[in-house]
PDB file of N, CA and C in Angstrom:
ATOM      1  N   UNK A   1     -23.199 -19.329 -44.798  1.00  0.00           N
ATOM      2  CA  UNK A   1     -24.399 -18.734 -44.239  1.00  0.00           C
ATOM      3  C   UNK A   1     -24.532 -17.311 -44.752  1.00  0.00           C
ATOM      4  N   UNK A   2     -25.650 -17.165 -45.019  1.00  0.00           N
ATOM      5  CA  UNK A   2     -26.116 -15.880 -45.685  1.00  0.00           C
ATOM      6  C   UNK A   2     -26.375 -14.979 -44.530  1.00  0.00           C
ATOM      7  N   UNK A   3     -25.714 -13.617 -44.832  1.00  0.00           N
ATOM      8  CA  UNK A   3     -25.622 -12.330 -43.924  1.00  0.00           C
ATOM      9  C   UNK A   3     -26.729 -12.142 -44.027  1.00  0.00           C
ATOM     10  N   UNK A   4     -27.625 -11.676 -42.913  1.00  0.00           N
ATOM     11  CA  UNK A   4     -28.848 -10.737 -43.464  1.00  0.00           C
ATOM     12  C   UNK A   4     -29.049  -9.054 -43.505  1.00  0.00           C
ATOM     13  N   UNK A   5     -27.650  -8.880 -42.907  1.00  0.00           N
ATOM     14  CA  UNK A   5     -27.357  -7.474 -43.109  1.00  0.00           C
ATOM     15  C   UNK A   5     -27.436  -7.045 -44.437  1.00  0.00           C
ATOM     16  N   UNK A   6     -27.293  -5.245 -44.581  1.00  0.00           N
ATOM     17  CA  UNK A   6     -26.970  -4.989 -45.894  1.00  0.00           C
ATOM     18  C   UNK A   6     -25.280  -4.998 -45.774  1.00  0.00           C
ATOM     19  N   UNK A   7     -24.538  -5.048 -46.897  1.00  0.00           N
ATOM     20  CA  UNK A   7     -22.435  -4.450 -46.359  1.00  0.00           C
ATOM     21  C   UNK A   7     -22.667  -3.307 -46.489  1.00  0.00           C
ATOM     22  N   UNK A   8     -21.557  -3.085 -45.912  1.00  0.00           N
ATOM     23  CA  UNK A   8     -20.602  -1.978 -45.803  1.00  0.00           C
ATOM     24  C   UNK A   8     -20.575  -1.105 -46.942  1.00  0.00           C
ATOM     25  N   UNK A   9     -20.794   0.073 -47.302  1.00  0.00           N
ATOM     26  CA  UNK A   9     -20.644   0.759 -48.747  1.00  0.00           C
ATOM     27  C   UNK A   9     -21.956   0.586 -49.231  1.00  0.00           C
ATOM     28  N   UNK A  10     -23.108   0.195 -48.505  1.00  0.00           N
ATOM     29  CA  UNK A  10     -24.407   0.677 -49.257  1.00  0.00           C
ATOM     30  C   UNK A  10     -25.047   1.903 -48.646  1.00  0.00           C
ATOM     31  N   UNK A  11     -25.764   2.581 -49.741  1.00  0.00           N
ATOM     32  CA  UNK A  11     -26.171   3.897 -49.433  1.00  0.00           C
ATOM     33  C   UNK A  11     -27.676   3.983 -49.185  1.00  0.00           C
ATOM     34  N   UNK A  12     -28.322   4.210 -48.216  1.00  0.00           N
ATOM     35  CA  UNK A  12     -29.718   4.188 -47.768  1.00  0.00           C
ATOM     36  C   UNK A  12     -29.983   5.325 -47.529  1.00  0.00           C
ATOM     37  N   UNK A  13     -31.658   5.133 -46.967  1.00  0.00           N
ATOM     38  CA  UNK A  13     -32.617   6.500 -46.864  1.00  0.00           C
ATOM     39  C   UNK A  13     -33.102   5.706 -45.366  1.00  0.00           C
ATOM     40  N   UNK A  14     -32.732   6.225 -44.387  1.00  0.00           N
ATOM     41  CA  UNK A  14     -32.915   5.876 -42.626  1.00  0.00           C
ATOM     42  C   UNK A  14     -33.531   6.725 -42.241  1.00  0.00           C
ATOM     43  N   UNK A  15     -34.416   6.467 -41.437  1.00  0.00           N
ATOM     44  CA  UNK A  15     -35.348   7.351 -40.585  1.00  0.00           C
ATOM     45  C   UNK A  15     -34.731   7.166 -39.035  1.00  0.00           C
ATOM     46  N   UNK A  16     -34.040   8.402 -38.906  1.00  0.00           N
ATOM     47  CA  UNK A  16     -33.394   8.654 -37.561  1.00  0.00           C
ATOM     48  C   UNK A  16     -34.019   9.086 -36.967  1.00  0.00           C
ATOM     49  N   UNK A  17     -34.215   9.574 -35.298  1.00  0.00           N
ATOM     50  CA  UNK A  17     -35.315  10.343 -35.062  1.00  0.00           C
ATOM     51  C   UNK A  17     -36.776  10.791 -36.014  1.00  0.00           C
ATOM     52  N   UNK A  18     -37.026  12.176 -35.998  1.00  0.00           N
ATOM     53  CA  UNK A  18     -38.506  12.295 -37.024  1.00  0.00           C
ATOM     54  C   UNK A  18     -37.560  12.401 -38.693  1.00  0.00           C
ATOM     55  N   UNK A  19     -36.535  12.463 -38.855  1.00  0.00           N
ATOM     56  CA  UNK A  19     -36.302  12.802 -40.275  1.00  0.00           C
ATOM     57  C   UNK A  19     -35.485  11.393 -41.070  1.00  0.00           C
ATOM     58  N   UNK A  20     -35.535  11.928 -42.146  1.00  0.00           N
ATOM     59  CA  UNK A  20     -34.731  10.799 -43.481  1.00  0.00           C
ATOM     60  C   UNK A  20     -33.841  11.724 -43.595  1.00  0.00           C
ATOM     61  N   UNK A  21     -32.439  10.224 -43.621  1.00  0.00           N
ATOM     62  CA  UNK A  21     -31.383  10.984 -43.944  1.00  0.00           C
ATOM     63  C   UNK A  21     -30.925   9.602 -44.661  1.00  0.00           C
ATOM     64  N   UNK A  22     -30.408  10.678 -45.866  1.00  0.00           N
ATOM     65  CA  UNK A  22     -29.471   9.984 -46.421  1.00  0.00           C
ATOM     66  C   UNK A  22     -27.813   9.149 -46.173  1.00  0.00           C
ATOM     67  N   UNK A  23     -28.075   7.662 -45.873  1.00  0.00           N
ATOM     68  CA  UNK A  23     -26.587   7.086 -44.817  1.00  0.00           C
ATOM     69  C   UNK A  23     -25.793   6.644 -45.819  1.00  0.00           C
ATOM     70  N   UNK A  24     -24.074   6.670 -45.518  1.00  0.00           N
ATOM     71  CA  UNK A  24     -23.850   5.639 -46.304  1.00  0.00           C
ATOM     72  C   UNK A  24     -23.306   4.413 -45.126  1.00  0.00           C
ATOM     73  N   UNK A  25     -23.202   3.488 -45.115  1.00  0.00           N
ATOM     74  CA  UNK A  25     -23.079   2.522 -43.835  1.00  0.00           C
ATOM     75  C   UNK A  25     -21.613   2.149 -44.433  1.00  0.00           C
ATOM     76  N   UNK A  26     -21.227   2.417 -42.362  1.00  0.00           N
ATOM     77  CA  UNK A  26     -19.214   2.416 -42.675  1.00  0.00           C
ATOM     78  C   UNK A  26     -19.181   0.944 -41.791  1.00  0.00           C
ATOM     79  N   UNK A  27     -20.503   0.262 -41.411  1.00  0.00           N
ATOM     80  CA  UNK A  27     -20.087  -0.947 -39.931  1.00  0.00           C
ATOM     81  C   UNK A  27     -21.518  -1.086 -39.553  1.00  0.00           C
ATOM     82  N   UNK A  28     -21.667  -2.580 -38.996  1.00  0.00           N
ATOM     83  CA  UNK A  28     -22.582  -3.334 -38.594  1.00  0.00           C
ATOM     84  C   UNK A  28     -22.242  -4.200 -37.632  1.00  0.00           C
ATOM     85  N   UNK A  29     -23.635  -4.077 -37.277  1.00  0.00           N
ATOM     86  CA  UNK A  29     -23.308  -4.980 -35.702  1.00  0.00           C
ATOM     87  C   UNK A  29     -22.362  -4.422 -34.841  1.00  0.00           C
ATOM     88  N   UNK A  30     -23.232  -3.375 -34.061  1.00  0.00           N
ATOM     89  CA  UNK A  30     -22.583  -2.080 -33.279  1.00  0.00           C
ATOM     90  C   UNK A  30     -23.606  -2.244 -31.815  1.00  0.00           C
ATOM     91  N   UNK A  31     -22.229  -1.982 -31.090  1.00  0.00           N
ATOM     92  CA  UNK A  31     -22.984  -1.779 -29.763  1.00  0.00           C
ATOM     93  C   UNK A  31     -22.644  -0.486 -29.132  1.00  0.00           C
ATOM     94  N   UNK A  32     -23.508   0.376 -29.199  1.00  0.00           N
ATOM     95  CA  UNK A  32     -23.237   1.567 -28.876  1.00  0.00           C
ATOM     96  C   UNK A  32     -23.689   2.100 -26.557  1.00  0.00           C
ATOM     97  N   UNK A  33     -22.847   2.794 -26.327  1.00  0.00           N
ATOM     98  CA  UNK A  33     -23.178   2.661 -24.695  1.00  0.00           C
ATOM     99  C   UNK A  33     -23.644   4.407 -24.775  1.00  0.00           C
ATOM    100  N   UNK A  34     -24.728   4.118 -23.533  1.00  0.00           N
ATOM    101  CA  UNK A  34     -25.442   5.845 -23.186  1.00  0.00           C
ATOM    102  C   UNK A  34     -25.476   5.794 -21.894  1.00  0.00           C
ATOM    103  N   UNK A  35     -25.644   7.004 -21.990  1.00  0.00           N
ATOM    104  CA  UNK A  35     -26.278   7.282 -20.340  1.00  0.00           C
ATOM    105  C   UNK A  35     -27.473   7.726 -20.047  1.00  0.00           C
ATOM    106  N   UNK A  36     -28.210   6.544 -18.923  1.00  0.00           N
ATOM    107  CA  UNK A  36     -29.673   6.729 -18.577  1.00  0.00           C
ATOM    108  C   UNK A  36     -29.927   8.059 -18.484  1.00  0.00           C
ATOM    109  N   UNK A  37     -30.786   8.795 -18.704  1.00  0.00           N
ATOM    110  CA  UNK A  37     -31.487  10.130 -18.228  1.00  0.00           C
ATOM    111  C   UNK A  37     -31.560  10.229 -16.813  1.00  0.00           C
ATOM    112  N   UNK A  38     -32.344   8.829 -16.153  1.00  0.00           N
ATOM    113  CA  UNK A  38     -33.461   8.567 -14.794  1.00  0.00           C
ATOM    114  C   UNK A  38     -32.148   8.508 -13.733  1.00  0.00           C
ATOM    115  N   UNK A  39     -31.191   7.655 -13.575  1.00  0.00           N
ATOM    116  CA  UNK A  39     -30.196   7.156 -12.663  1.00  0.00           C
ATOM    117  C   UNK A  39     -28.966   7.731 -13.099  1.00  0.00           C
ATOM    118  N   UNK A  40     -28.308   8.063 -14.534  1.00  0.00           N
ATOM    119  CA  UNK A  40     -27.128   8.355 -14.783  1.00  0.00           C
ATOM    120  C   UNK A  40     -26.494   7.005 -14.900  1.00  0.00           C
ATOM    121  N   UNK A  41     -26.672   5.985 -14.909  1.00  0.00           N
ATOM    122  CA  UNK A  41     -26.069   5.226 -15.186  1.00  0.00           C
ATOM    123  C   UNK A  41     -26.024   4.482 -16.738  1.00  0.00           C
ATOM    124  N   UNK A  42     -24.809   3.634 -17.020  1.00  0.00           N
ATOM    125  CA  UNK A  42     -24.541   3.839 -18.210  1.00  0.00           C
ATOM    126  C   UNK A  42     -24.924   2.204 -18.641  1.00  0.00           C
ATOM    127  N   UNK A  43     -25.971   2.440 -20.245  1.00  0.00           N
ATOM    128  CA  UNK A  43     -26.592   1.020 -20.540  1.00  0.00           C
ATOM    129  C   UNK A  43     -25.371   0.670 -22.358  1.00  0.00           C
ATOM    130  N   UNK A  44     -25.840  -0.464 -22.520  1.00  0.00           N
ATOM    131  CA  UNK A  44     -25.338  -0.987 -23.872  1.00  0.00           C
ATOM    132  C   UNK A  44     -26.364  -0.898 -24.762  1.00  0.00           C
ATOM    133  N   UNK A  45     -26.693  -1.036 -26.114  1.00  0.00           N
ATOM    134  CA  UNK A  45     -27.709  -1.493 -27.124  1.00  0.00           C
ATOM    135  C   UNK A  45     -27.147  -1.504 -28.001  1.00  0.00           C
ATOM    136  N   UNK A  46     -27.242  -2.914 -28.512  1.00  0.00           N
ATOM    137  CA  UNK A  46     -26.789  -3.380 -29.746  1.00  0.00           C
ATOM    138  C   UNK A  46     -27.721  -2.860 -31.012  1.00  0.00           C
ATOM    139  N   UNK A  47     -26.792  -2.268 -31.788  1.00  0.00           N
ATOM    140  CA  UNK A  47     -27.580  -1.715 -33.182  1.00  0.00           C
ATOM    141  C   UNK A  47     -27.261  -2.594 -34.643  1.00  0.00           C
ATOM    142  N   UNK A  48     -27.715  -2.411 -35.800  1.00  0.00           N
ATOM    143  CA  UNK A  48     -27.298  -3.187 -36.597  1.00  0.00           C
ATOM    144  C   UNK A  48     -26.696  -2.128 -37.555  1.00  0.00           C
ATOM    145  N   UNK A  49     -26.707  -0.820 -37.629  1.00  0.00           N
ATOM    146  CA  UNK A  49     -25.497   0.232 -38.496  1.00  0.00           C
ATOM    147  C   UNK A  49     -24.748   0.444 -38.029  1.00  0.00           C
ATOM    148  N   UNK A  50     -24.215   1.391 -38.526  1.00  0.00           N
ATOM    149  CA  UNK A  50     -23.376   2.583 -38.522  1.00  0.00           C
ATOM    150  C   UNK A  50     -22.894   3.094 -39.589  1.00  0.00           C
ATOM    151  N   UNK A  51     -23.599   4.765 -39.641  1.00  0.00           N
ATOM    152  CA  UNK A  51     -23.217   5.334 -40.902  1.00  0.00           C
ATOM    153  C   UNK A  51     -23.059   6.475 -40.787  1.00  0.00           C
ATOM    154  N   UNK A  52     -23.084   7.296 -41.865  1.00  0.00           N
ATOM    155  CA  UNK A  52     -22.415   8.931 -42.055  1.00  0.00           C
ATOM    156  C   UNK A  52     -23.616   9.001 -43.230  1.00  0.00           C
ATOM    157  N   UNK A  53     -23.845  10.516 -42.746  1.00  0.00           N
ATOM    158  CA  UNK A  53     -24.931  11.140 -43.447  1.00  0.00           C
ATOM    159  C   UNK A  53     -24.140  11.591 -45.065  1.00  0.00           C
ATOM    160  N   UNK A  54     -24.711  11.623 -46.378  1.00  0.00           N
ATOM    161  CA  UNK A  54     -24.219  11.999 -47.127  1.00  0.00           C
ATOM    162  C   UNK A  54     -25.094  13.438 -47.872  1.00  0.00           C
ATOM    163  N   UNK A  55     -24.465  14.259 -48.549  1.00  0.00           N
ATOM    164  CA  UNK A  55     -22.615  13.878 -49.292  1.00  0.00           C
ATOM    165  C   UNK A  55     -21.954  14.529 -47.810  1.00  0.00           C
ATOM    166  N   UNK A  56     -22.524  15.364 -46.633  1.00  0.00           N
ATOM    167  CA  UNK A  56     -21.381  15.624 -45.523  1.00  0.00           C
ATOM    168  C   UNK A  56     -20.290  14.821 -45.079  1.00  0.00           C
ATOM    169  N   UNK A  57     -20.584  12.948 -44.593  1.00  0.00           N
ATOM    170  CA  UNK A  57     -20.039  12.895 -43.991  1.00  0.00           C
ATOM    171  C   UNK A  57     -19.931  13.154 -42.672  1.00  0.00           C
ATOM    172  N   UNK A  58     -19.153  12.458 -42.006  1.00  0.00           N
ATOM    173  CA  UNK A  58     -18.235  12.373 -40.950  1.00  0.00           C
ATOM    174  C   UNK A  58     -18.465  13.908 -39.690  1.00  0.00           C
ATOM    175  N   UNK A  59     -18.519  14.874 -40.868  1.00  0.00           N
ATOM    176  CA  UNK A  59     -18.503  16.302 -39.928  1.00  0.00           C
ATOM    177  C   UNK A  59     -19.971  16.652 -39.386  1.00  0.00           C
ATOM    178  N   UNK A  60     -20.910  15.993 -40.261  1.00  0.00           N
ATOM    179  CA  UNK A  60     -22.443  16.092 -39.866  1.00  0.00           C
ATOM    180  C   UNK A  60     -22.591  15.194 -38.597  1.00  0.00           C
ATOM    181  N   UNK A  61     -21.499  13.787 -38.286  1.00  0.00           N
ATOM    182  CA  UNK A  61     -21.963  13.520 -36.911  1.00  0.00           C
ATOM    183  C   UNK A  61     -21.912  11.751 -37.628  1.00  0.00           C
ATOM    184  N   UNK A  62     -22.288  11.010 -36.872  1.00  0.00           N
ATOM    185  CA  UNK A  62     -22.281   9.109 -36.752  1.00  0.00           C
ATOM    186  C   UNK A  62     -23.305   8.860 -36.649  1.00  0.00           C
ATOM    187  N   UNK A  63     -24.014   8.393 -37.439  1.00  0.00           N
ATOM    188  CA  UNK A  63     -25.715   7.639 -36.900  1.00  0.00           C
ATOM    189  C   UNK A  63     -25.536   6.140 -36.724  1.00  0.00           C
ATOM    190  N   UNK A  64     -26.515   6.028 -35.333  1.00  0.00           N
ATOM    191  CA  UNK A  64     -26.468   4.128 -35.404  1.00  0.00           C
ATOM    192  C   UNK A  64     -28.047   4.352 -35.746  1.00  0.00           C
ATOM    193  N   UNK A  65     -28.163   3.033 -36.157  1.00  0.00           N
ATOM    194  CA  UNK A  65     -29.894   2.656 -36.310  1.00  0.00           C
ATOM    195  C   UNK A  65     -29.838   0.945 -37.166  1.00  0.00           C
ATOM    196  N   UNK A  66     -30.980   0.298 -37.295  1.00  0.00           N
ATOM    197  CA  UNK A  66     -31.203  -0.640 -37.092  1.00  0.00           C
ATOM    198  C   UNK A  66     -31.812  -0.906 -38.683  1.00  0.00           C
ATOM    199  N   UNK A  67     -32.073  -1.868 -38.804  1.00  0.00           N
ATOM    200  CA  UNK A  67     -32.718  -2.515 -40.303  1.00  0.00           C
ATOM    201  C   UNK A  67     -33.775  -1.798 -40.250  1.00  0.00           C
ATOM    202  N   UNK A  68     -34.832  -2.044 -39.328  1.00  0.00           N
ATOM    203  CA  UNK A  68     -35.840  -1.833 -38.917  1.00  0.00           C
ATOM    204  C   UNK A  68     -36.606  -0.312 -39.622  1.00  0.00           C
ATOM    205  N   UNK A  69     -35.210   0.802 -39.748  1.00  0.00           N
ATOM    206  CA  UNK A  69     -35.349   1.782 -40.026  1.00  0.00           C
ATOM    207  C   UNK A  69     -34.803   2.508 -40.743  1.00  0.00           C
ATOM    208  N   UNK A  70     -34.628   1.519 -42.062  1.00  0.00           N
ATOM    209  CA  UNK A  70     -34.175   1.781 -43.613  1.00  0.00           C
ATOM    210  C   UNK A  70     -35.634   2.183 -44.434  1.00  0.00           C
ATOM    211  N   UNK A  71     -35.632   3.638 -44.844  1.00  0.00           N
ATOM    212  CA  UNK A  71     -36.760   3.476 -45.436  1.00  0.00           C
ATOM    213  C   UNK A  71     -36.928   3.172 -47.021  1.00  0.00           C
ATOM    214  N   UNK A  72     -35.394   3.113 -47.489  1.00  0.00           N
ATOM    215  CA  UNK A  72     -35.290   2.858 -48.952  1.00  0.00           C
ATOM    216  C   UNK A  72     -33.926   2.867 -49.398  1.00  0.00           C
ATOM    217  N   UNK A  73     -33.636   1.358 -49.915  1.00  0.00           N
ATOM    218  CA  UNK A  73     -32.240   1.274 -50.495  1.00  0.00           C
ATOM    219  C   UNK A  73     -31.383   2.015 -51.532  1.00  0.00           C
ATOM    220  N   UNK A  74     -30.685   2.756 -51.722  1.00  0.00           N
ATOM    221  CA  UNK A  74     -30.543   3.429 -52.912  1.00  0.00           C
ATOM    222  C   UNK A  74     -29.390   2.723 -53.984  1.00  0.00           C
ATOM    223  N   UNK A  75     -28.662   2.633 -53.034  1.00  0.00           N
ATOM    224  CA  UNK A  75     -27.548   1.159 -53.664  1.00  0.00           C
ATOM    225  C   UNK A  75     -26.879   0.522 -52.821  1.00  0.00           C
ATOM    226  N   UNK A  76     -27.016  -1.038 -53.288  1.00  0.00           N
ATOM    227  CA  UNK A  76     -26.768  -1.776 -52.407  1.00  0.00           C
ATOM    228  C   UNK A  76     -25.236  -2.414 -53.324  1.00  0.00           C
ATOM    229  N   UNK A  77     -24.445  -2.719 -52.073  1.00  0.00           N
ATOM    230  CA  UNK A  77     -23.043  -2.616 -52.525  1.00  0.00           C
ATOM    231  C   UNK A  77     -22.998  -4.598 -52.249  1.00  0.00           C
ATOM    232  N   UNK A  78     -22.547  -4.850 -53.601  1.00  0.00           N
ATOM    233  CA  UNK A  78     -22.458  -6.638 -53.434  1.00  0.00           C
ATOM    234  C   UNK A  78     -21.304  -7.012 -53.058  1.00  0.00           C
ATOM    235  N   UNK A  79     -20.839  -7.615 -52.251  1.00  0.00           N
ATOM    236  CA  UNK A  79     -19.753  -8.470 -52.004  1.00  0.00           C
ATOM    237  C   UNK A  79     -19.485  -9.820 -52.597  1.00  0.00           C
ATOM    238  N   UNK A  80     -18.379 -10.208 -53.518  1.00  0.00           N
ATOM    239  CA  UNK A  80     -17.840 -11.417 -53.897  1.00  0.00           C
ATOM    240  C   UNK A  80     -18.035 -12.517 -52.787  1.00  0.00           C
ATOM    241  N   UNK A  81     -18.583 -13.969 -52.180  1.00  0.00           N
ATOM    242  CA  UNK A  81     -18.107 -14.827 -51.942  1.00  0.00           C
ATOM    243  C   UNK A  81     -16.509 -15.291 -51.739  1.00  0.00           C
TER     244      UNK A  81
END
């Protein structure tokens, strides 16, 4: 069965909040947990990234975000079968 993700080690252009940032994606199929604003209580949402802004990295911070909000592939990393 064919993934419909992109893997691991491809480098995109994501629209996080209002800006594009350049990701490289370290993981997929992420469920990340917050806390409501309204009650304080704490929800789940499943995302389909997880990446690091480049060339920073790691020290700039973790972005999750979704297919949905890839605005342009820059290289897509193939995996062998």
């Amino acid at each position: 069965m064919k993934d419909v993700l992109l893997n691991v080690g491809t480098i995109v252009k994501a629209e996080i909040g209002e800006e594009i940032h350049t990701i490289l994606i370290i993981g997929k199929r992420q469920v990340k947990e917050y806390k409501n604003s309204y009650d304080n209580e704490y929800s789940y949402k499943a995302l389909d990234y997880i990446g690091v802004q480049l060339p920073d990295g790691i020290e700039e911070g973790i972005y999750h975000f979704n297919h949905l909000d890839i605005a342009e592939i820059i290289y897509e990393r193939h995996v062998e079968q």
